[in-house]
C-alpha atoms as a PDB file:
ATOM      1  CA  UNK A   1     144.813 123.025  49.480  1.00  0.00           C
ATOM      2  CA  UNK A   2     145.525 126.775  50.704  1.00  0.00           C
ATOM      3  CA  UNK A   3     147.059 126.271  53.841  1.00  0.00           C
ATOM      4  CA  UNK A   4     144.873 128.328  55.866  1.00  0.00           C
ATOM      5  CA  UNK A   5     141.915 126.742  54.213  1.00  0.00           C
ATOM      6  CA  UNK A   6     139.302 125.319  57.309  1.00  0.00           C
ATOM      7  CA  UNK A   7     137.480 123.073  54.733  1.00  0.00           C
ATOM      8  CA  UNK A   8     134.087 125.020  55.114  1.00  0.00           C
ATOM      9  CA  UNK A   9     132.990 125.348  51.575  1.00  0.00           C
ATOM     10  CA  UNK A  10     131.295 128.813  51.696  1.00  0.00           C
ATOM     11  CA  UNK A  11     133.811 129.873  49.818  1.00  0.00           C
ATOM     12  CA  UNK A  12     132.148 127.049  46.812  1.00  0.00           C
ATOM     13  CA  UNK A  13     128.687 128.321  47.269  1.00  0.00           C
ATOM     14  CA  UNK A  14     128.044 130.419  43.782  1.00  0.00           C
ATOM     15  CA  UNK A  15     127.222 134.401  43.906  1.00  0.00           C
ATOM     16  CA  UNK A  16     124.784 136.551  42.524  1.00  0.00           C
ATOM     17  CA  UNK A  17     125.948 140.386  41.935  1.00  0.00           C
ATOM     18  CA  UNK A  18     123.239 142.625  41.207  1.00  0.00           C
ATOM     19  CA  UNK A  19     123.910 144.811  38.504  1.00  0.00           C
ATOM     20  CA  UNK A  20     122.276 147.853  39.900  1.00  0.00           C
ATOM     21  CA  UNK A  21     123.919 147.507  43.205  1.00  0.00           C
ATOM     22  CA  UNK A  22     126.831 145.452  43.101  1.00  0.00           C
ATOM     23  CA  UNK A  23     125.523 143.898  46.053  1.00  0.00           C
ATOM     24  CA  UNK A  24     126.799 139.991  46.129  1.00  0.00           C
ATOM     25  CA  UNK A  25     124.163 137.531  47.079  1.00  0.00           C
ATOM     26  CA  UNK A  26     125.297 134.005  48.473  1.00  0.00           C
ATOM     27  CA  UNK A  27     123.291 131.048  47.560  1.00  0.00           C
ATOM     28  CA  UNK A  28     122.214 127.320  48.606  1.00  0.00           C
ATOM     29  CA  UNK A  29     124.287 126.209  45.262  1.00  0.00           C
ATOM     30  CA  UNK A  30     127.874 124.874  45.725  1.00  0.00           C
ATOM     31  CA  UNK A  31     130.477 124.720  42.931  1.00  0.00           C
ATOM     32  CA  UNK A  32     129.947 121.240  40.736  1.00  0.00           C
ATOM     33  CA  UNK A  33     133.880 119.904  42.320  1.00  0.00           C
ATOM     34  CA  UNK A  34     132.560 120.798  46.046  1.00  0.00           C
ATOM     35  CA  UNK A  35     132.029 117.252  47.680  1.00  0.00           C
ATOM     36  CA  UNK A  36     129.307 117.731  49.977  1.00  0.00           C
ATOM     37  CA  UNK A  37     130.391 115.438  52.373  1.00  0.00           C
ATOM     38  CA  UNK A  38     134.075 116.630  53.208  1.00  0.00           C
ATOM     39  CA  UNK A  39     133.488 120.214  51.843  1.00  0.00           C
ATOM     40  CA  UNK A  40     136.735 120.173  50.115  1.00  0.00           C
ATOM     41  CA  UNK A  41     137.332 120.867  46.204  1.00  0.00           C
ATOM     42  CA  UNK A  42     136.817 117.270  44.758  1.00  0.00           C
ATOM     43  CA  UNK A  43     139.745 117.630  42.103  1.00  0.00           C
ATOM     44  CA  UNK A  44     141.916 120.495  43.684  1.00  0.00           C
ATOM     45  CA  UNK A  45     144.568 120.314  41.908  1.00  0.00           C
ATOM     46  CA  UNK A  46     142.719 120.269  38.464  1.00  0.00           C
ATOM     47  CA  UNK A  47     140.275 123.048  39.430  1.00  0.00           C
ATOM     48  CA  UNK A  48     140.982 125.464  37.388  1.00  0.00           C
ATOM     49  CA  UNK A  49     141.136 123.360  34.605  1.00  0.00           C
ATOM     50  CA  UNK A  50     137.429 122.058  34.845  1.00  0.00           C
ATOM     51  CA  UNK A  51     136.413 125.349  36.417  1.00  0.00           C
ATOM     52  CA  UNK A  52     137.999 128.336  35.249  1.00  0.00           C
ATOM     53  CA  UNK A  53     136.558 130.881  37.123  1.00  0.00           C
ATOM     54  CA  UNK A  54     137.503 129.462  40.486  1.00  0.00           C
ATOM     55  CA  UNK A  55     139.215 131.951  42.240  1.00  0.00           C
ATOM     56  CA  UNK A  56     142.608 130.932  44.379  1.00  0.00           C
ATOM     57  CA  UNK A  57     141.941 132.309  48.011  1.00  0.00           C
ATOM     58  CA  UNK A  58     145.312 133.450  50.017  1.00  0.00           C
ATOM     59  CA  UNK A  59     146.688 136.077  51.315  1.00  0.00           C
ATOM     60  CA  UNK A  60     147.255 138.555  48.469  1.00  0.00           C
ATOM     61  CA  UNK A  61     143.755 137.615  46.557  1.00  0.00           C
ATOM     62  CA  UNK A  62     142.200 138.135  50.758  1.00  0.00           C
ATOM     63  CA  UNK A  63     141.736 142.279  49.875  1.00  0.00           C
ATOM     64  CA  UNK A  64     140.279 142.090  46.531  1.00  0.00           C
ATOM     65  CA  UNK A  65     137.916 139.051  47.363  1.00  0.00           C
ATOM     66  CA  UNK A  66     134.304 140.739  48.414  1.00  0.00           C
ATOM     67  CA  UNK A  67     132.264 137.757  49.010  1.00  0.00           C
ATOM     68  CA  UNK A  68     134.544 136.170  51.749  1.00  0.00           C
ATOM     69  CA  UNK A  69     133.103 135.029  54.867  1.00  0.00           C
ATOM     70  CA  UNK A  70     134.006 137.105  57.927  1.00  0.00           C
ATOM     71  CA  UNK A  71     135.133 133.282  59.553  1.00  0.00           C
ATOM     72  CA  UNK A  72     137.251 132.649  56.645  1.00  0.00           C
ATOM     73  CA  UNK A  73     140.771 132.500  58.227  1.00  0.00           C
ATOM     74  CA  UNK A  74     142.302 134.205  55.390  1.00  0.00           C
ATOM     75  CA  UNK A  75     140.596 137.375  56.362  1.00  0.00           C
ATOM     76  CA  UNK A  76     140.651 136.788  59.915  1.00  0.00           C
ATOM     77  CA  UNK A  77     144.714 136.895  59.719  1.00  0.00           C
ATOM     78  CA  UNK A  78     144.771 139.784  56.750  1.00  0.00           C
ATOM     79  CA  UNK A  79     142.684 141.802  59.930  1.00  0.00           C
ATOM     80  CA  UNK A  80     145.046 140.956  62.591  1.00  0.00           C
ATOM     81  CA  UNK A  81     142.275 138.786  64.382  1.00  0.00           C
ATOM     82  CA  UNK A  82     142.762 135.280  65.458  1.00  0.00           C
ATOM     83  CA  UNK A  83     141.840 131.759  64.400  1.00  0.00           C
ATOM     84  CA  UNK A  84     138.256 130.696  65.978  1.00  0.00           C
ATOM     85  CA  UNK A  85     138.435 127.993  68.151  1.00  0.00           C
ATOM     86  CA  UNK A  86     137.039 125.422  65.664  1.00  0.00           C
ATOM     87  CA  UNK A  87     139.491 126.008  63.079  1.00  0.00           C
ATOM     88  CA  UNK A  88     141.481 122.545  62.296  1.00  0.00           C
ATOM     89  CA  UNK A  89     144.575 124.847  63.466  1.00  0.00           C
ATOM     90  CA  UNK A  90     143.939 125.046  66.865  1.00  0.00           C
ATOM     91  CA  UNK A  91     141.991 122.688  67.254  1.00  0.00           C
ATOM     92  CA  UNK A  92     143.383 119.802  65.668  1.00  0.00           C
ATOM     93  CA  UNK A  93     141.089 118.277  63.673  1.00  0.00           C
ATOM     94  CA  UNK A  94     139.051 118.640  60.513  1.00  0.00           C
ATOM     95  CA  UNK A  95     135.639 117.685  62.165  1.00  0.00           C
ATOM     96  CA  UNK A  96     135.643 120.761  63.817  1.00  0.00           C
ATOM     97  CA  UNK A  97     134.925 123.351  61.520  1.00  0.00           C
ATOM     98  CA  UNK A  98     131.698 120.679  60.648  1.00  0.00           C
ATOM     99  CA  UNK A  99     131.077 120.186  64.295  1.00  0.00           C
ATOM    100  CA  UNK A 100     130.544 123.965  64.750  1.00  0.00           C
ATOM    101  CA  UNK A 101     128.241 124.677  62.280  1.00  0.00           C
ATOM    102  CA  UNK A 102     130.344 126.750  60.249  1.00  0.00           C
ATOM    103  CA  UNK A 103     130.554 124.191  57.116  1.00  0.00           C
ATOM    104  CA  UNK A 104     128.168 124.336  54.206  1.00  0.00           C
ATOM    105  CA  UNK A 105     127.913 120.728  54.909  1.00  0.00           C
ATOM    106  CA  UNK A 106     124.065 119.163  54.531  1.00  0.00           C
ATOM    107  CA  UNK A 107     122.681 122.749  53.876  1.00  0.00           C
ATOM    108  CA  UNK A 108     123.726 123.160  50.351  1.00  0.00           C
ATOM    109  CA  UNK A 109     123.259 121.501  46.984  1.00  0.00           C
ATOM    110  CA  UNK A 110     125.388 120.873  43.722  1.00  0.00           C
ATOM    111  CA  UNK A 111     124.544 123.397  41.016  1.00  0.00           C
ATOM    112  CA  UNK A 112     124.550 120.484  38.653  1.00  0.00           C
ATOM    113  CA  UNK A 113     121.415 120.073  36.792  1.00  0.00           C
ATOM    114  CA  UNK A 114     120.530 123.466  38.109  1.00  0.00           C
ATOM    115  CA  UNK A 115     120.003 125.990  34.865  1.00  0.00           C
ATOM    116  CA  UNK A 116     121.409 129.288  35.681  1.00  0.00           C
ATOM    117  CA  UNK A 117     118.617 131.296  35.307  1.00  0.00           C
ATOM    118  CA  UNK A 118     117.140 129.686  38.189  1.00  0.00           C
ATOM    119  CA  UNK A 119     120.108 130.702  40.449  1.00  0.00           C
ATOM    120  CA  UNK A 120     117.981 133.151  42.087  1.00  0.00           C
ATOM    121  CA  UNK A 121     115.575 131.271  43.540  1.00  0.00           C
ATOM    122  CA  UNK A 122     118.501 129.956  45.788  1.00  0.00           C
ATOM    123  CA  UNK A 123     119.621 133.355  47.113  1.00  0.00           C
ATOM    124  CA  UNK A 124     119.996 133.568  51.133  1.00  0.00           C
ATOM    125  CA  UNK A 125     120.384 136.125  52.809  1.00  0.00           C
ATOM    126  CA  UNK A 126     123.477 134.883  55.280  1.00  0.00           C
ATOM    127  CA  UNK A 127     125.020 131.859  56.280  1.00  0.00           C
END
């Protein structure tokens, strides 16, 4: 695991990019290795492996990386801004990022089974 990683799992959810706009739309539907539960990769190590496209977030891939969440703490630290409060870096425990509501935990579902044409109908418009 990146070691700036708070374990929230937006980063998981799959995009949309319209290709008029370029505009990148988040949706309800997590990556098939996300486990729900802990919001952490399920197979980290392997990831790429079982899911090539997975991109590896740290600090050089921060600036090209679009669809980041403003909380993530790699672009929180690539701004000069500091860790929020729940981060399991200052505050010293896991549960927190889960506790605060950040994590995509119990408001997302597995893109298994899910065809990809139907994507769409999972779009939201923040998190």
């Amino acid at each position: 695991m990146e070691s700036l990683c708070d374990g929230c799992g937006r980063c998981c959810l799959n995009k949309l990019e319209d290709d008029d706009t370029g505009e990148i739309h988040l949706t309800r539907l997590a990556c098939r290795m996300l486990d729900l539960g802990s919001c952490r990769c399920s197979d980290y190590e392997n990831r790429k492996e079982k899911v090539p496209e997975c991109v590896k977030i740290d600090a050089a891939a921060v600036r090209s990386v679009r669809w980041l969440p403003p909380t993530c703490a790699y672009r929180l630290i690539a701004d000069g801004k500091p860790l929020a409060w729940w981060h399991p870096l200052v505050s010293g425990t896991p549960q927190s990022v889960h506790d605060a509501g950040i994590s995509v935990r119990g408001t997302v579902r597995s893109e298994k089974g899910i065809k990809i044409d139907d994507y769409w109908k999972y779009i939201i418009d923040d998190f």
